[in-house]
Protein backbone atom coordinates (compact mmCIF):
# COMPACT_ATOMS: atom_id res chain seq x y z
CA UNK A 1 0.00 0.00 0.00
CA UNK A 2 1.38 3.30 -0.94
CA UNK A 3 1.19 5.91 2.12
CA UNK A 4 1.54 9.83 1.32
CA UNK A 5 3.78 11.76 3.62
CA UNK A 6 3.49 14.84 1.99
CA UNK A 7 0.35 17.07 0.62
CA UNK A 8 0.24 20.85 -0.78
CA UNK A 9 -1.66 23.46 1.64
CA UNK A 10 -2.66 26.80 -0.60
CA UNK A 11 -3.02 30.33 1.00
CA UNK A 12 -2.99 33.69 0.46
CA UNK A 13 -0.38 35.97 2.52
CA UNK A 14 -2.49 38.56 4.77
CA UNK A 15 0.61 41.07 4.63
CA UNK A 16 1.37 40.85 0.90
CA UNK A 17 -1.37 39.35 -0.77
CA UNK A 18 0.68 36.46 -2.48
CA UNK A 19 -0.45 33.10 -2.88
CA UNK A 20 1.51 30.62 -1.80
CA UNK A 21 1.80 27.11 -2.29
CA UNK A 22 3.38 24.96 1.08
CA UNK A 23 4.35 21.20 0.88
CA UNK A 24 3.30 19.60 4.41
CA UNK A 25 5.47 16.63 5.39
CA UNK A 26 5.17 13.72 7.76
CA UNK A 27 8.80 14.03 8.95
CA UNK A 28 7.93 17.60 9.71
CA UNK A 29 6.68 16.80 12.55
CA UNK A 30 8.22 13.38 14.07
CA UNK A 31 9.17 13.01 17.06
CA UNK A 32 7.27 16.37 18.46
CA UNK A 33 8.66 18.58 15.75
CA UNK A 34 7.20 21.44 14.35
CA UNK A 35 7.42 22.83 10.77
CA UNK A 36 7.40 26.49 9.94
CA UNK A 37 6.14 27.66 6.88
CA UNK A 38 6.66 31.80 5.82
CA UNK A 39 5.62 33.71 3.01
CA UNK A 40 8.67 35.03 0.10
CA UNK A 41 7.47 38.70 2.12
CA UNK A 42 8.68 37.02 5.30
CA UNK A 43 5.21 37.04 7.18
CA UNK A 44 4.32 33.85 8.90
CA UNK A 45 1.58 31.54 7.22
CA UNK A 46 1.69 28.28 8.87
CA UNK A 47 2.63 26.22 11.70
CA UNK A 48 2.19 22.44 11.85
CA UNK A 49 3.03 19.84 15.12
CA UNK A 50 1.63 16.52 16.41
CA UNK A 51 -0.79 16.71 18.39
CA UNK A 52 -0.39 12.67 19.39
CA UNK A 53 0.73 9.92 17.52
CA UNK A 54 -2.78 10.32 15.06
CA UNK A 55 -3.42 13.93 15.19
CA UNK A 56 -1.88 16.70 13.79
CA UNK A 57 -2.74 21.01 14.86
CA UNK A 58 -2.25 22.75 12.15
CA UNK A 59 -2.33 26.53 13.09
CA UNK A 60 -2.77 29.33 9.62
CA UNK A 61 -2.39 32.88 9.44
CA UNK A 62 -6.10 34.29 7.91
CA UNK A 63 -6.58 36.89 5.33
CA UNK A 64 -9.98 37.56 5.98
CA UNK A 65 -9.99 38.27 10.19
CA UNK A 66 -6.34 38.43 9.94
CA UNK A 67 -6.19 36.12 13.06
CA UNK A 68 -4.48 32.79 13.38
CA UNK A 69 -6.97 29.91 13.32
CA UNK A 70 -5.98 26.12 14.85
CA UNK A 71 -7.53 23.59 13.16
CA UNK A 72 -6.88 19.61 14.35
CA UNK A 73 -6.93 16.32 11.32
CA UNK A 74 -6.56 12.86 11.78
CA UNK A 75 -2.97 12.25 10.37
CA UNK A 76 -4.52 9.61 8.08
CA UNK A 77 -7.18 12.26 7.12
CA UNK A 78 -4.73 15.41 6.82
CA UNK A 79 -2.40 13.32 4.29
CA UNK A 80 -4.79 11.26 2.33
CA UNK A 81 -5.86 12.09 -1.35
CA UNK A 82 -8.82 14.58 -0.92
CA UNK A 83 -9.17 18.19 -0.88
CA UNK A 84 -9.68 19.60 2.57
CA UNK A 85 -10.87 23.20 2.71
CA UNK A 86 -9.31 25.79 5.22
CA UNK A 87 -11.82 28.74 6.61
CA UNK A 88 -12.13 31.36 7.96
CA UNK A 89 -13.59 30.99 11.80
CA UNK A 90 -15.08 34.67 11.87
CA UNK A 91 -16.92 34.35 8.30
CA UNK A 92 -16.50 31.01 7.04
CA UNK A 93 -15.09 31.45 4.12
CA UNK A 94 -12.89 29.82 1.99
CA UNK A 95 -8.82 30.74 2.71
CA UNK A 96 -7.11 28.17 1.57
CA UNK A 97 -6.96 24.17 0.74
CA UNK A 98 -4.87 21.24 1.84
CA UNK A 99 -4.53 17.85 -0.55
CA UNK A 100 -2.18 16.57 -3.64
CA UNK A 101 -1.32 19.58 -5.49
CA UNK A 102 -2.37 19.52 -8.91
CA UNK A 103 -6.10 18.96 -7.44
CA UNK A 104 -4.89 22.49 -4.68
CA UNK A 105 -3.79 23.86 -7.77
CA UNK A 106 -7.29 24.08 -9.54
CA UNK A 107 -9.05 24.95 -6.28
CA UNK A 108 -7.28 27.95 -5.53
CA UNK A 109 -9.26 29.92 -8.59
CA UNK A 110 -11.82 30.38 -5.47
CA UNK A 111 -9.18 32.09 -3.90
CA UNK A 112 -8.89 34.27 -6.57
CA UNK A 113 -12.63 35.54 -7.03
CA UNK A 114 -12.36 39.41 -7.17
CA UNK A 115 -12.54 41.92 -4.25
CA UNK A 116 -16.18 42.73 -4.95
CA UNK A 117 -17.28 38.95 -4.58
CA UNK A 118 -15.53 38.79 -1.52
CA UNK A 119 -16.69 41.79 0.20
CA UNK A 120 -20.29 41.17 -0.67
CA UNK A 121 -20.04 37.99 0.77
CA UNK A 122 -18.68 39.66 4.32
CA UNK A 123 -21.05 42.25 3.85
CA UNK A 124 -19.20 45.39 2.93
CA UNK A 125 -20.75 46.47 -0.28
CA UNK A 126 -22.78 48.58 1.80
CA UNK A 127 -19.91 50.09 3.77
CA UNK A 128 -18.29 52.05 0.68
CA UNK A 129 -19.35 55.28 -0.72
CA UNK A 130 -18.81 53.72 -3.89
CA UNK A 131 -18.30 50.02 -3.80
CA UNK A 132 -18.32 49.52 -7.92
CA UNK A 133 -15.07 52.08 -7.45
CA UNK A 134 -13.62 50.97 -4.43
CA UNK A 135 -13.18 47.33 -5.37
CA UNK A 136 -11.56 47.95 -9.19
CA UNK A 137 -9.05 50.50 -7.29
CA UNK A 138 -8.54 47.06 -4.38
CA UNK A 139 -8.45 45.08 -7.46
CA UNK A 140 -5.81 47.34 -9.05
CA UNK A 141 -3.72 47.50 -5.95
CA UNK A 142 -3.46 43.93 -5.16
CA UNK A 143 -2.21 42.95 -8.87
CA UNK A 144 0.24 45.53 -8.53
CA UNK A 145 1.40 44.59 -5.32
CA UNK A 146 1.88 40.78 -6.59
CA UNK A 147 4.15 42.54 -9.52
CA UNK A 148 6.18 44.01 -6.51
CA UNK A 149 4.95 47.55 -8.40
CA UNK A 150 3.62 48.99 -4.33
CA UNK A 151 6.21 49.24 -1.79
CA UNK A 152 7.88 51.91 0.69
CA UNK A 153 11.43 53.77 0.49
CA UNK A 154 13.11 52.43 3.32
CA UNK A 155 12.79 49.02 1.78
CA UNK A 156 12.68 47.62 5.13
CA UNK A 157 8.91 46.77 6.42
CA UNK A 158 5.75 45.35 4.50
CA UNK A 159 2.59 47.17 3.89
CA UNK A 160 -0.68 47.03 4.97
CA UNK A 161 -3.79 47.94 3.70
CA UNK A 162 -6.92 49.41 5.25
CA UNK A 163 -10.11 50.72 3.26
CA UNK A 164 -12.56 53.27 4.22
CA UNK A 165 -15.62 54.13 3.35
CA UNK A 166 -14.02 56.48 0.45
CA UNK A 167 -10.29 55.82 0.59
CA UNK A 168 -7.74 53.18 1.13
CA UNK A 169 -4.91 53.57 3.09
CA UNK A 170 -1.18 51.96 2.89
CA UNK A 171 0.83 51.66 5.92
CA UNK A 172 4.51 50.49 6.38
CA UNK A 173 4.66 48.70 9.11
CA UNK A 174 8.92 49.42 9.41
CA UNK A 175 8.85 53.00 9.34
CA UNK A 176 4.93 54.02 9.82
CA UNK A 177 4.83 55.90 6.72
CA UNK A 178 1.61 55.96 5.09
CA UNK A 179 -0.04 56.58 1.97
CA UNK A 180 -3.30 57.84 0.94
CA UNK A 181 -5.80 56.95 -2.21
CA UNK A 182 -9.14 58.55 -2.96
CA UNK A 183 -11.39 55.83 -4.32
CA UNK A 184 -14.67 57.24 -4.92
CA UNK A 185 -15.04 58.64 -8.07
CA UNK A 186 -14.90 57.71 -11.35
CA UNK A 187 -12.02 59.78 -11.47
CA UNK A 188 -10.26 58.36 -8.74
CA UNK A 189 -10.09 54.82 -10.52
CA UNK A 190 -8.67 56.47 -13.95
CA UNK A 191 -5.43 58.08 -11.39
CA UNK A 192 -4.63 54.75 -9.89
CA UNK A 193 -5.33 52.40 -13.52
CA UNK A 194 -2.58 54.61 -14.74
CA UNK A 195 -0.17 53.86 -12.24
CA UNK A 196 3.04 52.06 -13.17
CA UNK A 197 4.39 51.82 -9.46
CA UNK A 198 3.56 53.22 -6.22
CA UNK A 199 5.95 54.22 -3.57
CA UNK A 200 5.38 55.58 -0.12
CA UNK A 201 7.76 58.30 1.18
CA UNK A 202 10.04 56.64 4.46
CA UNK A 203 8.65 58.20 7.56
CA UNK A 204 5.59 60.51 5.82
CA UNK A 205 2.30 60.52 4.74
CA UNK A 206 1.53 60.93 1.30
CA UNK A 207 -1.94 61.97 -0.75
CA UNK A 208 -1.25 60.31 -3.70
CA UNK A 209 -4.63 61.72 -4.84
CA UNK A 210 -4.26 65.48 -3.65
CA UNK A 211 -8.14 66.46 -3.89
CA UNK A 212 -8.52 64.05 -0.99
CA UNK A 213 -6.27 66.28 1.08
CA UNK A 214 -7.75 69.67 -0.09
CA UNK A 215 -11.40 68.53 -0.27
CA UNK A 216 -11.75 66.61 2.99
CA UNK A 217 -8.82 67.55 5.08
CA UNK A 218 -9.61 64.30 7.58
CA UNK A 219 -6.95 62.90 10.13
CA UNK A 220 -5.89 59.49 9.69
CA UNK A 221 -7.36 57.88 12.24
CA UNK A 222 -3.27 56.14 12.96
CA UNK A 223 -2.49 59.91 14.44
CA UNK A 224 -5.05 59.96 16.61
């Protein structure tokens, strides 16, 4: 009988936004070992560890809740030849998948369902000013993040993103510079499609969209 001892887990970075693709071993966790797995940005995604001899806790970093969620599988179970979906405990959706990886491999499409879907699902279409707006301007952020085209000066830290009801803001989390884009007009979504890169300033806060600074003159809420 031929036993698997290793299987594919598929999730998407909460820090970056990458999705990432981690082989899960047996040996990884013999003998009370634990095996670490980190995203190319650095962040943690995944820790794994026997729980006894026929369990294993596998503990994931979420992108939804940005919490980390524990979740406990049979050993037989965790490395056998079926998809397993991960969720998210707060919304239950869909974050991730564990099994063989050319079967993760066509699963993770879910995972890439656009910013709208997702936000409708959680609710949050009703949040924006303009949700049609806000999500292409999410939409155009996170494929420009995965091109490495969004980043800070000081090179050191990895951003974060936060969206309001009519703006999204980028935050370094080395230097605590920050970044701020209008996305509530039509107008606003034309500025950032014609991006080629975006860059926040070490140590400052930017309006990349500089109506949003004259027009509304808010505090971000970081500096309060």
């Amino acid at each position: 009988m031929l036993i698997s001892t290793q299987t594919t887990l598929a999730l998407r970075c909460p820090s970056c936004g990458k999705l990432g693709f981690y082989t899960l071993s047996r040996f990884a966790v013999n003998n009370g070992k634990r095996g670490r797995y980190t995203c190319e940005c650095g962040a943690s995604m995944a820790v794994i560890g026997s729980k006894n001899k026929r369990e294993v806790l596998l503990q994931v970093e979420c992108m939804l809740c940005e919490q980390s969620h524990i979740m406990t599988y049979k050993a037989s179970r965790l490395w056998d030849n079926k998809v397993k979906s991960v969720l998210c405990e707060e919304s239950g959706l869909e974050t991730g998948f564990i099994g063989p990886c050319e079967q993760v491999k066509d699963c993770v499409q879910h995972l890439d369902r656009s910013m709208q879907e997702m936000a409708e699902d959680m609710g949050y279409d009703k949040y924006f000013l303009n949700p049609d707006v806000m999500y292409k301007v999410l939409e155009q952020l996170k494929k420009m993040t995965e091109e490495g085209k969004v980043f800070c000066s000081c090179e050191a830290g990895e951003l974060e993103i936060e969206a309001y009801p009519d703006r999204i803001e980028l935050y370094c989390t080395s230097c605590d510079a920050i970044g701020v884009i209008s996305a509530e007009t039509k107008e606003d979504l034309e500025w950032v499609s014609k991006l080629d890169r975006l860059v926040l300033e070490e140590q400052k806060q930017s309006y990349f969209n500089l109506k949003w600074n004259k027009k509304r003159g808010r505090t971000n809420r970081r500096n309060t």
